[in-house]
C-alpha atoms as a PDB file:
ATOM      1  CA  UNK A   1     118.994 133.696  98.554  1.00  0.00           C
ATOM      2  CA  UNK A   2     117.103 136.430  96.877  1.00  0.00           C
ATOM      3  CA  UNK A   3     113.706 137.572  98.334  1.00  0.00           C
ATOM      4  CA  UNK A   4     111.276 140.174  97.039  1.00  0.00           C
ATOM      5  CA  UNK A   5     108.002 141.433  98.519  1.00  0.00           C
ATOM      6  CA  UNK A   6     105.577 142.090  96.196  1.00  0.00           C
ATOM      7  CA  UNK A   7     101.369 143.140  96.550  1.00  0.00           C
ATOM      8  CA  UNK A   8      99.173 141.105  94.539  1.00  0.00           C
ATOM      9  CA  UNK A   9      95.330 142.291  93.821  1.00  0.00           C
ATOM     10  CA  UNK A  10      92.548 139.830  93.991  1.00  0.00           C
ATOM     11  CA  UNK A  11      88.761 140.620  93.366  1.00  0.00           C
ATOM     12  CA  UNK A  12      88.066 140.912  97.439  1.00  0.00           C
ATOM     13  CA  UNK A  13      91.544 141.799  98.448  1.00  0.00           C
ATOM     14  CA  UNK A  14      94.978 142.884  98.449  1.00  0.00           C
ATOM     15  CA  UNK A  15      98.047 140.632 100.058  1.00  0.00           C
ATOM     16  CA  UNK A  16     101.825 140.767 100.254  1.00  0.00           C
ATOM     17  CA  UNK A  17     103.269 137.976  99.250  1.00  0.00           C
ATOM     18  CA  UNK A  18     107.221 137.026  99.806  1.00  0.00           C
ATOM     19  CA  UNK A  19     108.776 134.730  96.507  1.00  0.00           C
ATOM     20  CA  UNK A  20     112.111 133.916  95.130  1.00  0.00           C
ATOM     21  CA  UNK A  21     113.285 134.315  91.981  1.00  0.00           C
ATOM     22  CA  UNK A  22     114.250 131.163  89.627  1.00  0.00           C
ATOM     23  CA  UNK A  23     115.471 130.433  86.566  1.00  0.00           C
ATOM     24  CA  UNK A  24     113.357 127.241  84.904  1.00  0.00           C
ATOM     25  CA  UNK A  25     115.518 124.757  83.614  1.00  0.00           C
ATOM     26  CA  UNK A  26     112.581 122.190  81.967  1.00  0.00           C
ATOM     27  CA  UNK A  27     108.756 122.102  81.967  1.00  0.00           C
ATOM     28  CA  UNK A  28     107.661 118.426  82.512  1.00  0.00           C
ATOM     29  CA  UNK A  29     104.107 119.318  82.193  1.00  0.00           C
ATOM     30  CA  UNK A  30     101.308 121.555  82.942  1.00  0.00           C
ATOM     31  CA  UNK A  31     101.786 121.521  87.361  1.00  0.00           C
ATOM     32  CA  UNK A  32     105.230 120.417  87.067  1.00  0.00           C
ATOM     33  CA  UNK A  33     108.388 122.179  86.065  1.00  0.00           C
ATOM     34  CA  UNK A  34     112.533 122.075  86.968  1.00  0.00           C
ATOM     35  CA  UNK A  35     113.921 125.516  88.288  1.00  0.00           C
ATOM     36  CA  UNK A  36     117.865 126.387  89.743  1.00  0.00           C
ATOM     37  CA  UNK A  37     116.839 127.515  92.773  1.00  0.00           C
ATOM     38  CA  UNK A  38     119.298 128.349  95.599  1.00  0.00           C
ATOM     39  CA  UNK A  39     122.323 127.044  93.593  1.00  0.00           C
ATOM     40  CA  UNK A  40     120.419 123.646  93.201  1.00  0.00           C
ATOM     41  CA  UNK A  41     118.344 122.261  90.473  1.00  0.00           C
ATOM     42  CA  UNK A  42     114.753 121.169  91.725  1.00  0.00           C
ATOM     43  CA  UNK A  43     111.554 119.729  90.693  1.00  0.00           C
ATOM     44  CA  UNK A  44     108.307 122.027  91.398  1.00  0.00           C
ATOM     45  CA  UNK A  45     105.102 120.696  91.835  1.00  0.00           C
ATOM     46  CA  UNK A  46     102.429 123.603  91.429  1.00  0.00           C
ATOM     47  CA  UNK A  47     100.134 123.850  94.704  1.00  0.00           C
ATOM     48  CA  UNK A  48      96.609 123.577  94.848  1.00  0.00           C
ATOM     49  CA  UNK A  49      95.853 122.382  91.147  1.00  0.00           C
ATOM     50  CA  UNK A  50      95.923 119.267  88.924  1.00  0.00           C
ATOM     51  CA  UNK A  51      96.487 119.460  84.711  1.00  0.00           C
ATOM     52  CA  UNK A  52      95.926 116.536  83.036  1.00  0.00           C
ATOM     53  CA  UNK A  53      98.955 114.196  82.548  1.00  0.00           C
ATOM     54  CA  UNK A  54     101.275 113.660  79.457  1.00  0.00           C
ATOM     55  CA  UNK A  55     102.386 110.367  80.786  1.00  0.00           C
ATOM     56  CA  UNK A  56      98.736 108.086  82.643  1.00  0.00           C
ATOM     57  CA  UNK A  57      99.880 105.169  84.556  1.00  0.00           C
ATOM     58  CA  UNK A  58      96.290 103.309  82.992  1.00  0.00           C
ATOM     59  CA  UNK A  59      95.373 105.842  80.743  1.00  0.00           C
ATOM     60  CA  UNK A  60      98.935 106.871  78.799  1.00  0.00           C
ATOM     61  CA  UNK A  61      98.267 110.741  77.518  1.00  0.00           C
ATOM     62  CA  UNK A  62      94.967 112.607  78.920  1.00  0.00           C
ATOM     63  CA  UNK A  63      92.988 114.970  76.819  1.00  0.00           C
ATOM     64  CA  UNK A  64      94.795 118.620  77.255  1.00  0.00           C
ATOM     65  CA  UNK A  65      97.367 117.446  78.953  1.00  0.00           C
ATOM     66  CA  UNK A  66      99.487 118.895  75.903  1.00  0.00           C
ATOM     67  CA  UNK A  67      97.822 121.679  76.077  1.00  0.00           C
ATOM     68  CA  UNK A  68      98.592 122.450  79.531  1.00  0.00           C
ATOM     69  CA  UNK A  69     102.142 122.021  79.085  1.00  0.00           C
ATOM     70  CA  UNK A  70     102.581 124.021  75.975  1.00  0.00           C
ATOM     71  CA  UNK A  71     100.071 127.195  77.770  1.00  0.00           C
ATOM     72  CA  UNK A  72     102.640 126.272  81.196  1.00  0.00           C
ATOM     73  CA  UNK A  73     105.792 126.877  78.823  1.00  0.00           C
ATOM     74  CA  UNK A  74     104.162 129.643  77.133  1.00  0.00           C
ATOM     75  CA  UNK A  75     103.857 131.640  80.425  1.00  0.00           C
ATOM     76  CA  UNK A  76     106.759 130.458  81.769  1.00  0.00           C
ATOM     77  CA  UNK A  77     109.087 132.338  78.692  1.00  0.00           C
ATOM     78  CA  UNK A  78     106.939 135.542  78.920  1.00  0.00           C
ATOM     79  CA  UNK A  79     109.123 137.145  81.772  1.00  0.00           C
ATOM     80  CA  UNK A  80     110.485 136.522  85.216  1.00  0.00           C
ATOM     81  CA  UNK A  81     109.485 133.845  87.012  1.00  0.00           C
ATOM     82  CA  UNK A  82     109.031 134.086  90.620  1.00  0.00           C
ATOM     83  CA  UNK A  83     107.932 131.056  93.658  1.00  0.00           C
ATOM     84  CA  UNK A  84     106.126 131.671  96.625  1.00  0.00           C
ATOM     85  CA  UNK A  85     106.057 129.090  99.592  1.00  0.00           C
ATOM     86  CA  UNK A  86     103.008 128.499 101.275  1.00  0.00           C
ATOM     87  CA  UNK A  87     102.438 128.088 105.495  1.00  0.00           C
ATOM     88  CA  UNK A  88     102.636 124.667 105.219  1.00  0.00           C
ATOM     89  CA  UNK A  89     105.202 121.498 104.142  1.00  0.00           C
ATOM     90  CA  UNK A  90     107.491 122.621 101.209  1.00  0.00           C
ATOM     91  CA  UNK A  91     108.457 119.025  99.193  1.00  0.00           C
ATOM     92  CA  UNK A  92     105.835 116.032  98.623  1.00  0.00           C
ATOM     93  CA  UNK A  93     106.178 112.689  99.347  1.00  0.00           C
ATOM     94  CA  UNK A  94     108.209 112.645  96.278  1.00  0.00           C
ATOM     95  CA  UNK A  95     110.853 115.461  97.463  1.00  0.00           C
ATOM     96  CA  UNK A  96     108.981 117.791  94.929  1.00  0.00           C
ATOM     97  CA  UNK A  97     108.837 121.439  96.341  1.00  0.00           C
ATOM     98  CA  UNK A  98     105.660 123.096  96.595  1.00  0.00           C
ATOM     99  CA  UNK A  99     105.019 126.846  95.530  1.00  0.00           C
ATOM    100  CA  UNK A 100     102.983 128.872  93.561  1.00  0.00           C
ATOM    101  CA  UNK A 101     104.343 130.195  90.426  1.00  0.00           C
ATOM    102  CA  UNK A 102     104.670 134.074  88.845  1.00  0.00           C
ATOM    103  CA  UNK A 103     105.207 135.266  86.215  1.00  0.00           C
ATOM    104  CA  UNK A 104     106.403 138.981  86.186  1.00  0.00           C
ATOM    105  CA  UNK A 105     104.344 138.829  89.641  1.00  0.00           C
ATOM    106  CA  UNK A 106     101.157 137.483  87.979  1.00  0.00           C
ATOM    107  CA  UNK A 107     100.003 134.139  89.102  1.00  0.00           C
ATOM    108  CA  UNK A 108     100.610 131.025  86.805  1.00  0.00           C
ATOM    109  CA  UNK A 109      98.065 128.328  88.376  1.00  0.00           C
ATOM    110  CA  UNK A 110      95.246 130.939  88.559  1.00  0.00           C
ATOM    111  CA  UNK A 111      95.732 131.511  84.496  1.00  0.00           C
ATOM    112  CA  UNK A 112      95.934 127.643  83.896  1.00  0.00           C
ATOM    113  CA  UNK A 113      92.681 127.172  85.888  1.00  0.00           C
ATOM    114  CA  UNK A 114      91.039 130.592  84.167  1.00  0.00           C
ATOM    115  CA  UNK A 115      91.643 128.741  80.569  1.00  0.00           C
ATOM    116  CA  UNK A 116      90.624 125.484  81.552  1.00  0.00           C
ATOM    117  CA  UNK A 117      93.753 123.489  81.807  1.00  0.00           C
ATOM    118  CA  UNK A 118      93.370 123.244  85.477  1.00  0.00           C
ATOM    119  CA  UNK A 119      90.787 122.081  88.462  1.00  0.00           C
ATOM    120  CA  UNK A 120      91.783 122.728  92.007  1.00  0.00           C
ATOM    121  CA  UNK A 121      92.895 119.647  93.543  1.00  0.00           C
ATOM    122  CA  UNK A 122      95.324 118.679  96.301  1.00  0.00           C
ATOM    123  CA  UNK A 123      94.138 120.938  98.752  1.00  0.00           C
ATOM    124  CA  UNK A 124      96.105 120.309 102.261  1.00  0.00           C
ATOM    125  CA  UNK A 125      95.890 122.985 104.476  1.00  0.00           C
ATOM    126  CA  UNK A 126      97.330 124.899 105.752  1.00  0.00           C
ATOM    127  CA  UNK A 127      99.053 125.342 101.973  1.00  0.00           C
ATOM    128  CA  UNK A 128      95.752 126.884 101.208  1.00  0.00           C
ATOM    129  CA  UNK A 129      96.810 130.569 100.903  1.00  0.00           C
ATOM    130  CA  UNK A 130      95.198 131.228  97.427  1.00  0.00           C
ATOM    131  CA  UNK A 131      92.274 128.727  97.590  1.00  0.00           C
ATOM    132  CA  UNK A 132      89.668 130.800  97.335  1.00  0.00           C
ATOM    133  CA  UNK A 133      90.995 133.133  94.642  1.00  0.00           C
ATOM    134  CA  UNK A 134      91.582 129.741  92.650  1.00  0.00           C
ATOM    135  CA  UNK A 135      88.531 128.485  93.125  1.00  0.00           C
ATOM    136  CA  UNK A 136      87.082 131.703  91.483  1.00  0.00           C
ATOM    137  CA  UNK A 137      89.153 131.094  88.610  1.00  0.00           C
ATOM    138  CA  UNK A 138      88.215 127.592  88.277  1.00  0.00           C
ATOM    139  CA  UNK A 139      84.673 128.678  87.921  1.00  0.00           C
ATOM    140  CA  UNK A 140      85.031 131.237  85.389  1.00  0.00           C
ATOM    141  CA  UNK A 141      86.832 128.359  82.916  1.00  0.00           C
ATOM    142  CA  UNK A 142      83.743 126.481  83.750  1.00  0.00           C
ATOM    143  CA  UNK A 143      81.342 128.776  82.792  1.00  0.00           C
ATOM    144  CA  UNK A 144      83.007 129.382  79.627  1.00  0.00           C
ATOM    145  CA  UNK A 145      83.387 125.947  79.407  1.00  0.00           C
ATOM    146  CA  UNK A 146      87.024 126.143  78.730  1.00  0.00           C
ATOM    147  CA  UNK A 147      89.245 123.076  77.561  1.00  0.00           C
ATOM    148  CA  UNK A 148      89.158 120.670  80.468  1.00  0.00           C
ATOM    149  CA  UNK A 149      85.087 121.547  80.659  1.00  0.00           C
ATOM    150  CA  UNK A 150      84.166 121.225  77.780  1.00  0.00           C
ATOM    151  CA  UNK A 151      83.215 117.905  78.020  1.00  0.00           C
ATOM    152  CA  UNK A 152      80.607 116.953  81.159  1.00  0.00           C
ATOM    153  CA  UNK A 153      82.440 114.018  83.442  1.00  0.00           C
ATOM    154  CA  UNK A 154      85.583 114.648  81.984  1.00  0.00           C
ATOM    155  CA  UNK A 155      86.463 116.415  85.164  1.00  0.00           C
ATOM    156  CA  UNK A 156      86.163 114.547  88.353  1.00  0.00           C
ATOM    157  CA  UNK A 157      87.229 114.518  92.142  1.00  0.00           C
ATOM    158  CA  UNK A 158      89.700 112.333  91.503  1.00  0.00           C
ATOM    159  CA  UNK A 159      91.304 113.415  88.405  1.00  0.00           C
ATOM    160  CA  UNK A 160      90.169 113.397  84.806  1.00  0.00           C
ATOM    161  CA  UNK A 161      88.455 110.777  83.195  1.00  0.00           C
ATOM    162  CA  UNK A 162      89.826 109.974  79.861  1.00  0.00           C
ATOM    163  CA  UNK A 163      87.267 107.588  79.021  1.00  0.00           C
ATOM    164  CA  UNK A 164      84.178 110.048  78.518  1.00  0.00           C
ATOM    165  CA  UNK A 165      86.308 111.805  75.771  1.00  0.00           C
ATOM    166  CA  UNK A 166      87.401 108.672  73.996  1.00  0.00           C
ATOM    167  CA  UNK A 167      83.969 106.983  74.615  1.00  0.00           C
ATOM    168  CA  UNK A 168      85.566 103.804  76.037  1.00  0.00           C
ATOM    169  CA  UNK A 169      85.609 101.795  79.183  1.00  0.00           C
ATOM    170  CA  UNK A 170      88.356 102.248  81.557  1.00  0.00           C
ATOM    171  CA  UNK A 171      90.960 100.033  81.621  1.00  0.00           C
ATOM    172  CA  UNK A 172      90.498  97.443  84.605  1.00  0.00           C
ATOM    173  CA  UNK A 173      94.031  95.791  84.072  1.00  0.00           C
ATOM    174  CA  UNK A 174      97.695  97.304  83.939  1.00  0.00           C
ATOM    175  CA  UNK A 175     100.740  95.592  85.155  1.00  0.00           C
ATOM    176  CA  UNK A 176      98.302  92.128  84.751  1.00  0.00           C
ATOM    177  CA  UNK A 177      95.611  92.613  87.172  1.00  0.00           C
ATOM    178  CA  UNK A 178      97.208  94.206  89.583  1.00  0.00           C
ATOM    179  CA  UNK A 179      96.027  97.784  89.974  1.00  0.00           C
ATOM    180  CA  UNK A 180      97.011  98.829  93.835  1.00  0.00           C
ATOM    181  CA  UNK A 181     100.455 100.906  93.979  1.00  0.00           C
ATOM    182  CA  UNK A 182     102.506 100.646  96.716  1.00  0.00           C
ATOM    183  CA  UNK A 183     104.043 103.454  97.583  1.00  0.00           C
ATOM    184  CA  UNK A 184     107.467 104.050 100.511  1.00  0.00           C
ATOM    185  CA  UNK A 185     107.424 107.484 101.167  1.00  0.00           C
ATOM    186  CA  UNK A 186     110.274 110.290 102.578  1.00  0.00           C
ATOM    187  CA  UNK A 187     109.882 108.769 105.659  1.00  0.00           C
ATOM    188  CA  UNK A 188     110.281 105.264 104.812  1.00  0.00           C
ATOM    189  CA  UNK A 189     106.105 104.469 105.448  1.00  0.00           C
ATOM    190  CA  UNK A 190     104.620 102.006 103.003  1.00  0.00           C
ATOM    191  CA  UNK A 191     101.364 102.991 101.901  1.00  0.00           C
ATOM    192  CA  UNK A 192      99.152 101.463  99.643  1.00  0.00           C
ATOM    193  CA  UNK A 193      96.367 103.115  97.457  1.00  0.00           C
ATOM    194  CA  UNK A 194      93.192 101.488  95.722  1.00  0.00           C
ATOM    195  CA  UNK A 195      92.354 102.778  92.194  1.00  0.00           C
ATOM    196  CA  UNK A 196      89.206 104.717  94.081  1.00  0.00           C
ATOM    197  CA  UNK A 197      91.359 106.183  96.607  1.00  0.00           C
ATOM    198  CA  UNK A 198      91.973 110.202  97.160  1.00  0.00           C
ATOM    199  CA  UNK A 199      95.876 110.063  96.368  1.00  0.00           C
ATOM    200  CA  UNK A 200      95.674 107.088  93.393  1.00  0.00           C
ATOM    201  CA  UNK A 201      95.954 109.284  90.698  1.00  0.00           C
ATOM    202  CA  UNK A 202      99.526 111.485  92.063  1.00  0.00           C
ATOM    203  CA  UNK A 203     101.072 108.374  93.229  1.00  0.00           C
ATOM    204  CA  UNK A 204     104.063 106.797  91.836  1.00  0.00           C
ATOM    205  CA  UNK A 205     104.052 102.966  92.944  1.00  0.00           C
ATOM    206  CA  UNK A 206     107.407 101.549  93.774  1.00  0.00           C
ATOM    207  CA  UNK A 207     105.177  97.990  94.028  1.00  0.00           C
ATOM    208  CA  UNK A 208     101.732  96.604  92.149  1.00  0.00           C
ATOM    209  CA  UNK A 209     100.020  94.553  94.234  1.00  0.00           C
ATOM    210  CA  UNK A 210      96.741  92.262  92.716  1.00  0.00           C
ATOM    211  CA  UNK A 211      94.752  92.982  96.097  1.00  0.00           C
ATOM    212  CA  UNK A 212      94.995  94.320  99.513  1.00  0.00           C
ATOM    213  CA  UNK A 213      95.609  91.149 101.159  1.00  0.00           C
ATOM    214  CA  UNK A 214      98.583  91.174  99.351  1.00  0.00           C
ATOM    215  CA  UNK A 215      99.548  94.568  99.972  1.00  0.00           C
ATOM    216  CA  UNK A 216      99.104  94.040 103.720  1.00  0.00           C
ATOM    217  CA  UNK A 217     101.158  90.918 103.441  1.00  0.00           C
ATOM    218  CA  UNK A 218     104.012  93.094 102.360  1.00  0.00           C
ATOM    219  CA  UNK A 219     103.999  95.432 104.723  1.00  0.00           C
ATOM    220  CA  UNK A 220     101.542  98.028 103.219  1.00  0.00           C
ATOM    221  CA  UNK A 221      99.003 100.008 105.257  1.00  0.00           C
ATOM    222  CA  UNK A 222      95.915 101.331 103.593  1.00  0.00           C
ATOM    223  CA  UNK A 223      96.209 105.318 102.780  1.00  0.00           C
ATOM    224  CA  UNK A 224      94.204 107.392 105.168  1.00  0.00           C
ATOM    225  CA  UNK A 225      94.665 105.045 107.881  1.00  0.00           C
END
């Protein structure tokens, strides 16, 4: 495997950083792409930010969420891409890897959240190397009131609320009226998340339950718990 040290400059400060080169295979959407990587092909889930999605459990497609994608793919073709790992755990729950991405050494998430077609989101320390310097660039898409900001509410804590754009209610059914995903992780732990939980929006349910009780019944234990 192929490593190469490279210095990066950030308003307050200079740091080496150690990445890997890949070749992307597919770009699923604006935080999510498919690289060969080691010999292997592998799913990368971009750290510390959140585009909207192409493909809403309740929702379907979010504002921008195409316009994530095609900015992601844009970047992605202009050179050689690059992934750097982070102090912390390197797949998801969802055997995802997690890295920051380059592009001829110049960092992909911090553009997405410069343009608006990002918020910071998922932070888990200690995968937290670049927080602050994508935090910056979060606010300066902000100010401008770039894509994902240009509508107030749209972007929220937990995600991105669709229904401020389309001026409609939320849907408060899907899959009947069972809204609770139940979720078996890497380690074989089945979780359960409400709709106004932390995790709701990134989870993938492998079971719908109609409430809690039910959840519990089969097995479940609350997130965060």
């Amino acid at each position: 495997m192929l490593f190469g040290c490279e210095v990066i400059s950030t308003d307050d400060s200079t740091q080496t950083k150690e990445t890997s080169p890949v070749e992307v295979i597919d770009v699923i959407d604006g935080d999510t792409i498919k690289v060969k990587y080691n010999g292997k092909v592998e799913t990368i889930r971009y750290l510390l930010i959140d585009t909207p999605e192409l493909h809403h459990q309740t929702l379907g497609k979010q504002p921008y969420g195409e316009e994530a994608k095609s900015r992601n793919k844009q970047l992605l073709e202009s050179g050689d891409v690059t992934i750097e790992f982070d102090a912390g755990d390197r797949l998801d729950d969802y055997n995802r890897m997690l890295a920051y991405i380059y592009v001829d050494g110049v960092n992909v998430q911090e553009t997405l959240l410069e343009e608006g077609l990002a918020r910071v989101a998922y932070v888990f320390p200690p995968n937290t190397k670049y927080i602050d310097v994508f935090e910056q660039a979060e606010e300066r898409g902000k100010n401008e009131k770039l894509g994902v900001w240009q509508t107030p509410g749209y972007v929220t804590n937990r995600g991105f609320n669709t229904a401020v754009i389309n001026n409609q209610t939320v849907p408060t059914e899907t899959n009947g009226k069972c809204l609770i995903k139940g979720n078996i992780n890497r380690q074989g732990k089945k979780i359960y998340h409400i709709p106004t939980g932390k995790h709701y929006e990134e989870t993938k349910p492998e079971e719908w339950f109609c409430s809690e009780e039910d959840a519990v019944k089969a097995g479940f234990k609350k997130s965060g718990e």
